[in-house]
N, C-alpha and C. Protein backbone atom coordinates (compact mmCIF):
# COMPACT_ATOMS: atom_id res chain seq x y z
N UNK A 1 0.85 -1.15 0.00
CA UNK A 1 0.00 0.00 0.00
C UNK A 1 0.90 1.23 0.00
N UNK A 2 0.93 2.27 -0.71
CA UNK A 2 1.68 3.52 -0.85
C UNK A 2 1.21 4.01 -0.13
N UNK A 3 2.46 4.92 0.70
CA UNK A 3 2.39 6.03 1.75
C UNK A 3 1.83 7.14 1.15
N UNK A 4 0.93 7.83 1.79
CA UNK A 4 0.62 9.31 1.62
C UNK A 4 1.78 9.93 1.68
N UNK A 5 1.57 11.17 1.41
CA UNK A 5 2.79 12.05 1.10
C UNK A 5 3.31 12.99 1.76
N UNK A 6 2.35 13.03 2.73
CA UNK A 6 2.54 14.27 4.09
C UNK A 6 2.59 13.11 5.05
N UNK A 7 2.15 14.02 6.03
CA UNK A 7 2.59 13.50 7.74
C UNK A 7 1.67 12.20 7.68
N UNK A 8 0.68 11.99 7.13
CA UNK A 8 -0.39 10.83 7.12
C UNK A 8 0.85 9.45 6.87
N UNK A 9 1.13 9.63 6.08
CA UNK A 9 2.39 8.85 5.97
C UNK A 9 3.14 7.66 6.94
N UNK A 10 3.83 8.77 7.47
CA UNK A 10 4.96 8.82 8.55
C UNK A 10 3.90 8.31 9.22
N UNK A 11 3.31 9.06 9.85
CA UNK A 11 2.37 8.45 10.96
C UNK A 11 1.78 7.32 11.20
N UNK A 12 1.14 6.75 10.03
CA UNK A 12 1.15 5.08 9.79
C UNK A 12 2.32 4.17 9.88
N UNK A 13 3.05 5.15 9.42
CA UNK A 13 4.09 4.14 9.44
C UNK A 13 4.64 4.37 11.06
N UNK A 14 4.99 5.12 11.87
CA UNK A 14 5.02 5.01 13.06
C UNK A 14 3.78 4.15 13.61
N UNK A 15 2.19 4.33 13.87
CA UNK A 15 1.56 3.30 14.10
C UNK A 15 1.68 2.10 14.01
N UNK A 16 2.11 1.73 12.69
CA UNK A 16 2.35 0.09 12.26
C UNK A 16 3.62 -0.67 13.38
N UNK A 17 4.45 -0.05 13.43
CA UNK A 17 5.87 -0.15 14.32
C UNK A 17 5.57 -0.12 15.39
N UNK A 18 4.98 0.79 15.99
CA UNK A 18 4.64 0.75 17.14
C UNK A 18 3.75 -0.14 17.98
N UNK A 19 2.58 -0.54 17.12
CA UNK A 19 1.41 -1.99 17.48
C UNK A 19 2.50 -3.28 17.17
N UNK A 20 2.84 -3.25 16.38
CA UNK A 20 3.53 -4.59 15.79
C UNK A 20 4.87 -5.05 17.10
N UNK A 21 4.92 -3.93 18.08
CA UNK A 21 6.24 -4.60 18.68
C UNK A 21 5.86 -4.47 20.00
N UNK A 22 4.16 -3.63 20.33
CA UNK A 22 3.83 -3.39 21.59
C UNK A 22 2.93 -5.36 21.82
N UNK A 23 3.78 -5.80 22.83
CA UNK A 23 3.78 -7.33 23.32
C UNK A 23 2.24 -7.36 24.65
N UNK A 24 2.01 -5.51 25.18
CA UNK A 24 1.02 -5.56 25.85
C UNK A 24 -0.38 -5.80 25.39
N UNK A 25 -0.57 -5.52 23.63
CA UNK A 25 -1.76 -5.65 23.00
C UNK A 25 -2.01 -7.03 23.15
N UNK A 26 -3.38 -7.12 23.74
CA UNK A 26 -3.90 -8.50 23.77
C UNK A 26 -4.10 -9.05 22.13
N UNK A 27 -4.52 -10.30 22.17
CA UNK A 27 -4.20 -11.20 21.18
C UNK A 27 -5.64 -10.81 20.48
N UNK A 28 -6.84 -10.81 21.12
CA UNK A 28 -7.67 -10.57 21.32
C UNK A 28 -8.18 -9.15 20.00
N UNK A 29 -7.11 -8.37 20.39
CA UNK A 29 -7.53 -7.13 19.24
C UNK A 29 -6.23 -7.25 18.50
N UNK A 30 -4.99 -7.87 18.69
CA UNK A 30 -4.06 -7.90 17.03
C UNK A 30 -4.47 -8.74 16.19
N UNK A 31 -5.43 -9.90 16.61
CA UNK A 31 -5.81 -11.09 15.40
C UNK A 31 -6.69 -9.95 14.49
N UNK A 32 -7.01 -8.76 14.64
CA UNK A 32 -8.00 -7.78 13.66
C UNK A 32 -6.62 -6.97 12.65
N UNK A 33 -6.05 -7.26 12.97
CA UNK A 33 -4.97 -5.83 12.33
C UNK A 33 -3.62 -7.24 11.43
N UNK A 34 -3.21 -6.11 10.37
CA UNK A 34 -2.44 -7.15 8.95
C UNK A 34 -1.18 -7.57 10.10
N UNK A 35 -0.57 -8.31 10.05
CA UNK A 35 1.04 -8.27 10.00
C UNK A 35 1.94 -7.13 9.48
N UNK A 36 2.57 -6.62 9.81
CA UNK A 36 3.77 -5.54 9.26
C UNK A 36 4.86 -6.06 9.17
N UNK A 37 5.27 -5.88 8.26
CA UNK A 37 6.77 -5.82 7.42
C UNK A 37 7.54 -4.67 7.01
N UNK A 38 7.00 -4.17 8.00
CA UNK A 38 8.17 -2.65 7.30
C UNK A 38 7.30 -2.12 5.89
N UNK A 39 8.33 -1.21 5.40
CA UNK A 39 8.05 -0.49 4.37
C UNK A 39 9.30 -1.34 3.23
N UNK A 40 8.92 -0.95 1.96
CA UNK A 40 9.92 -0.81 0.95
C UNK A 40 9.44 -0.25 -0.10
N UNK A 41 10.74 0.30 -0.70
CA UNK A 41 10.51 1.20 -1.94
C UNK A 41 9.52 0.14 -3.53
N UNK A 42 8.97 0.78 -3.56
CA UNK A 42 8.28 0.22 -5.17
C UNK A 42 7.85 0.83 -6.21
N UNK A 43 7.87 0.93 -7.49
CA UNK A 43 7.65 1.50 -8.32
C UNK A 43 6.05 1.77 -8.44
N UNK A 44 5.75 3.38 -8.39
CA UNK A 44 4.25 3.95 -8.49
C UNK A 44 3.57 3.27 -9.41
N UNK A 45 2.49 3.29 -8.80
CA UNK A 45 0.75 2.61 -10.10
C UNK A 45 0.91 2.86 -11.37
N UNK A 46 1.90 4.27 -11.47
CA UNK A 46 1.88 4.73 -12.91
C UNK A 46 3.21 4.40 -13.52
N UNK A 47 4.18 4.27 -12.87
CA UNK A 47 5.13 4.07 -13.36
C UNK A 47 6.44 5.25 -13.38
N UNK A 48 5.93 6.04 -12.77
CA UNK A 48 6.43 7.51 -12.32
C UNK A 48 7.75 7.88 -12.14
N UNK A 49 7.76 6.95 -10.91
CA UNK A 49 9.03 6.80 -9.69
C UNK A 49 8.56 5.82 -8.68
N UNK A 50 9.91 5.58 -8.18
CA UNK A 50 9.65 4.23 -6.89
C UNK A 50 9.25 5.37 -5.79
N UNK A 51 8.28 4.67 -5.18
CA UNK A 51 7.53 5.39 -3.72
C UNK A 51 7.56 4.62 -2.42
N UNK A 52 7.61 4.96 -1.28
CA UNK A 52 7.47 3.70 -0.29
C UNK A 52 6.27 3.02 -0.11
N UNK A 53 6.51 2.13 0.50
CA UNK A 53 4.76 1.23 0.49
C UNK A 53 4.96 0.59 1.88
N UNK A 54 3.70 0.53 2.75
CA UNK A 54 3.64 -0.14 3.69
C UNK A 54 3.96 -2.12 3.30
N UNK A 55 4.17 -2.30 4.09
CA UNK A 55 4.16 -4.08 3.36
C UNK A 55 3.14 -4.58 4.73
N UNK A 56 2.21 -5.16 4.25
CA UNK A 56 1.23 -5.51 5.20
C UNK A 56 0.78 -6.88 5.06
N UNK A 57 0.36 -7.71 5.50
CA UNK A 57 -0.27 -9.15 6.00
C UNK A 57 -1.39 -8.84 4.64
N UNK A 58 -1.95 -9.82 3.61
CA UNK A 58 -3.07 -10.37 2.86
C UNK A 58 -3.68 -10.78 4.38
N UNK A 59 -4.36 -10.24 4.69
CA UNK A 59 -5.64 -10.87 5.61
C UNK A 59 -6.66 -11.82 4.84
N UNK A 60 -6.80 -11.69 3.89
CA UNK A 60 -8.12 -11.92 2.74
C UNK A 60 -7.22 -13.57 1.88
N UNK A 61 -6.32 -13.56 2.10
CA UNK A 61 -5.39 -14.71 1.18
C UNK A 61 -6.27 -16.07 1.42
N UNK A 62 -6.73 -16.38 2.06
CA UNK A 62 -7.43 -17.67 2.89
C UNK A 62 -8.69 -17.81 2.41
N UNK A 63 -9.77 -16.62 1.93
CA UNK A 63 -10.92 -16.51 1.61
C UNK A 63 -11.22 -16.27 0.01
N UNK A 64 -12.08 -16.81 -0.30
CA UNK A 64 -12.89 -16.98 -1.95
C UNK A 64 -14.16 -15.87 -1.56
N UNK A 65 -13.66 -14.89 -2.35
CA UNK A 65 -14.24 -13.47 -2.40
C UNK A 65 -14.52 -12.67 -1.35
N UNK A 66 -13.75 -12.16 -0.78
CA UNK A 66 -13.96 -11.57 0.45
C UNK A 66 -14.66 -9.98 0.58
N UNK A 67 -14.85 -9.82 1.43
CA UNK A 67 -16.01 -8.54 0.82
C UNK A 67 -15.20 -7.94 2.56
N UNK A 68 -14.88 -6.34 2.31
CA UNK A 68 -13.83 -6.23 3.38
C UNK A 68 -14.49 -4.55 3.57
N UNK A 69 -13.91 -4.14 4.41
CA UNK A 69 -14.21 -2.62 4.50
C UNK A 69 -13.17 -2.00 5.66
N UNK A 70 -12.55 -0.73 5.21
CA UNK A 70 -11.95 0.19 6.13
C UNK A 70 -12.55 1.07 7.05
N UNK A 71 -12.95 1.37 7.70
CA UNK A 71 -13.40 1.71 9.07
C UNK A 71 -12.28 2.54 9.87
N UNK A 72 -12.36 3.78 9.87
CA UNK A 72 -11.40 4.61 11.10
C UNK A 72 -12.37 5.15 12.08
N UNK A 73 -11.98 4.85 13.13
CA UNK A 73 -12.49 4.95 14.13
C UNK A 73 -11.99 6.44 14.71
N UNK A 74 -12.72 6.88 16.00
CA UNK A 74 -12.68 8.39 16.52
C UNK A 74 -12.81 9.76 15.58
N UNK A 75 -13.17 10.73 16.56
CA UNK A 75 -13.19 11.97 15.37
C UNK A 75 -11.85 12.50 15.07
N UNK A 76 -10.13 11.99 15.97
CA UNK A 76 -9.62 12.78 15.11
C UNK A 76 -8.72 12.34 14.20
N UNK A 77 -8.22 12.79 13.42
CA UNK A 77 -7.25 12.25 12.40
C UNK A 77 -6.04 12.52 12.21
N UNK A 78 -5.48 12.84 13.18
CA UNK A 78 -3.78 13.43 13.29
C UNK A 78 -3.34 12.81 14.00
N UNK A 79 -2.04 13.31 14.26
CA UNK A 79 -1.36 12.72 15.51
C UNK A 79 -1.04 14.26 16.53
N UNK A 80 -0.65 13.68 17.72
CA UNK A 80 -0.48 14.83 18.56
C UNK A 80 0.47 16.22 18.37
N UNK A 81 1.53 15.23 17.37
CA UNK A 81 2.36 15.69 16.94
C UNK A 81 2.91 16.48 16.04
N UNK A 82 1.13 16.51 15.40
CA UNK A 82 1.44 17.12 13.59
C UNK A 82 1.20 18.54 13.46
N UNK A 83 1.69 19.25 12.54
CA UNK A 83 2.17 20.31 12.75
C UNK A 83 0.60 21.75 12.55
N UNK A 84 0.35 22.17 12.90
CA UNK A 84 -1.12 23.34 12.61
C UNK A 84 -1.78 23.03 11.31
N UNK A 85 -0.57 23.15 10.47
CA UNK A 85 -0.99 22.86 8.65
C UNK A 85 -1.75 21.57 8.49
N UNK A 86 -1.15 20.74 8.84
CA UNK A 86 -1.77 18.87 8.69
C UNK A 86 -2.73 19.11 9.71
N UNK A 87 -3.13 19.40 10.83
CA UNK A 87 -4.30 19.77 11.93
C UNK A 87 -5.43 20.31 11.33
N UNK A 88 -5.09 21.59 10.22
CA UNK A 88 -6.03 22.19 9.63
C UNK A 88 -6.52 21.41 8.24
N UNK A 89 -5.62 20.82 7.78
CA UNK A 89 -5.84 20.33 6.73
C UNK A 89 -7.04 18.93 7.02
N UNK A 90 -6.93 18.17 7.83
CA UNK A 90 -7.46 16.92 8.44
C UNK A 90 -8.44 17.82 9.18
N UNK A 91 -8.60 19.01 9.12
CA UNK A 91 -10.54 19.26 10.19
C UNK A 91 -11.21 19.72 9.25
N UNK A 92 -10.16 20.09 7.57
CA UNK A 92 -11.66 20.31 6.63
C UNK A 92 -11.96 19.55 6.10
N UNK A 93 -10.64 18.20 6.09
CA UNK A 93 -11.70 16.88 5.41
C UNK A 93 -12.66 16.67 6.44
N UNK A 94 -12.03 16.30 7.70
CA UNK A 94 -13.55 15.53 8.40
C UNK A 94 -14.25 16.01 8.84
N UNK A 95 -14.71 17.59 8.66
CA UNK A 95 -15.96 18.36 8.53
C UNK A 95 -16.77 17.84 7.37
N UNK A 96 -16.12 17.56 6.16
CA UNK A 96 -17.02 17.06 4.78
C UNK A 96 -17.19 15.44 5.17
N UNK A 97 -16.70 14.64 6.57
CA UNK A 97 -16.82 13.38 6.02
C UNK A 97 -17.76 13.39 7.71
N UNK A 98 -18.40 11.94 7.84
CA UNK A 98 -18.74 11.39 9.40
C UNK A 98 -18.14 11.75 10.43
N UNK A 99 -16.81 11.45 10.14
CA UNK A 99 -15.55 11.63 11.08
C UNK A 99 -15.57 12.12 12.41
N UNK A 100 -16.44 13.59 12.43
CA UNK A 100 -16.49 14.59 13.52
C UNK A 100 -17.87 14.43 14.31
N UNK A 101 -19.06 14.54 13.67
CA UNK A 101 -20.56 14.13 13.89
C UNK A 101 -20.68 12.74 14.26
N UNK A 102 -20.02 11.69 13.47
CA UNK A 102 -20.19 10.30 13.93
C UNK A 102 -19.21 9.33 15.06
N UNK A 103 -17.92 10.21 15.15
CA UNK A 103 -16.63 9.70 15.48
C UNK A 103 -16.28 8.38 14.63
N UNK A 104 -16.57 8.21 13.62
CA UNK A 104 -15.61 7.13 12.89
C UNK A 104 -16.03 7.67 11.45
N UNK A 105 -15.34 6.91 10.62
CA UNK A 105 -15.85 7.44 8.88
C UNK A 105 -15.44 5.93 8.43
N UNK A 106 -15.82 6.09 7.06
CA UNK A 106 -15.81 4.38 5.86
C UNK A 106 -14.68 5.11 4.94
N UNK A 107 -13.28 4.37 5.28
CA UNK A 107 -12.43 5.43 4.18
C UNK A 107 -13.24 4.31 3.06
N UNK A 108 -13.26 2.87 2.64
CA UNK A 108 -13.66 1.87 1.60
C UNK A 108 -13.67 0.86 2.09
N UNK A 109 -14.46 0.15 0.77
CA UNK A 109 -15.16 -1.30 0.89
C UNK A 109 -14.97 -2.09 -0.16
N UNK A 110 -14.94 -3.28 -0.58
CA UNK A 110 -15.29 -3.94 -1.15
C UNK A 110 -16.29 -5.18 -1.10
N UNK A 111 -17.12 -5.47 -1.94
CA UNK A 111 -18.63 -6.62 -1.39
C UNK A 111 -18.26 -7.16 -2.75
N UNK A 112 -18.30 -8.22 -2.17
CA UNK A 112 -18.69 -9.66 -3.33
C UNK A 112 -20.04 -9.27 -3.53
N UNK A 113 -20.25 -9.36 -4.99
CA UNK A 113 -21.50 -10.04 -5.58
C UNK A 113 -21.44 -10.63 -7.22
N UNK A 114 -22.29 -11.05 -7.04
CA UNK A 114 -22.82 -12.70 -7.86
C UNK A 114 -22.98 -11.79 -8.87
N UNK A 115 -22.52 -11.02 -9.71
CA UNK A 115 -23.14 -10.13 -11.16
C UNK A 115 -21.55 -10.46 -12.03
N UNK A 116 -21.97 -9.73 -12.96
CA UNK A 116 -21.05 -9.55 -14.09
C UNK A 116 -19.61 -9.30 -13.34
N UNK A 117 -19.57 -8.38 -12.90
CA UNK A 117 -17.74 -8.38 -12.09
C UNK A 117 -17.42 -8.29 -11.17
N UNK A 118 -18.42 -9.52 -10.39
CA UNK A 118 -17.98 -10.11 -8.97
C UNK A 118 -17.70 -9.10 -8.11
N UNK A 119 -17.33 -7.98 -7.92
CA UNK A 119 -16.84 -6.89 -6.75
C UNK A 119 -17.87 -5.29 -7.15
N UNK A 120 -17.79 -4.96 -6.19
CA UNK A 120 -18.47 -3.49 -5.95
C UNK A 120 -17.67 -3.02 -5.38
N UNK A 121 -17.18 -1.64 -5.60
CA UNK A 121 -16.07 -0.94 -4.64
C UNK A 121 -16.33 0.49 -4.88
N UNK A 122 -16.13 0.77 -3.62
CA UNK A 122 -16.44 1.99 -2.86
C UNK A 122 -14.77 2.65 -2.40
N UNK A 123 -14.38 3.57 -2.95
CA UNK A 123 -13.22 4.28 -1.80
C UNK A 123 -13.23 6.00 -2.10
């Protein structure tokens, strides 16, 4: 999965590192979250330039059509750490999204169905 390009980025990628080596998370809530492997460089969708990419666990590898969805939870979307600009930038998306009114938002989905091209997707 390619890193965003601002602090969203970094920040996942600090998250990922940080769950993946914290031994206090019960078993209980990591069996929900991919495996991490670090990052590595890979060549863009387009062919552009190499970009970093999270390297994450196929959760879905085991299942015949899996129908999946992203889900972020709470209203905020930064880190404590991020700078006014990325703060402001992340309260006018999630003014336009659930995010703030609902405390969680649907970044995407995908649903199996039985039609012409098997998937429906939403992102």
């Amino acid at each position: 999965m390619p890193l965003q390009g601002d602090e969203g980025g970094t920040n996942e990628v600090s998250f990922y590192t940080s769950f993946s080596s914290n031994t206090n998370v019960p078993g209980h809530i990591t069996r929900f979250f991919p495996k991490f492997d670090g990052t590595q460089l890979m060549e863009a969708s387009n062919g552009s330039c190499m970009k970093p990419h999270l390297i994450l666990q196929d959760i879905t590898f085991q299942r015949a059509n899996p129908s999946v969805m992203d889900i972020k939870i709470g209203s905020r979307t930064w880190a404590p750490q991020s700078t006014e600009d990325y703060i402001h930038k992340c309260l006018k998306k999630d003014r336009a999204t659930s995010s703030i009114s609902l405390r969680f938002s649907l970044s995407g989905m995908q649903v199996f169905e039985i039609v012409e091209t098997g998937f429906w997707n939403f992102y």
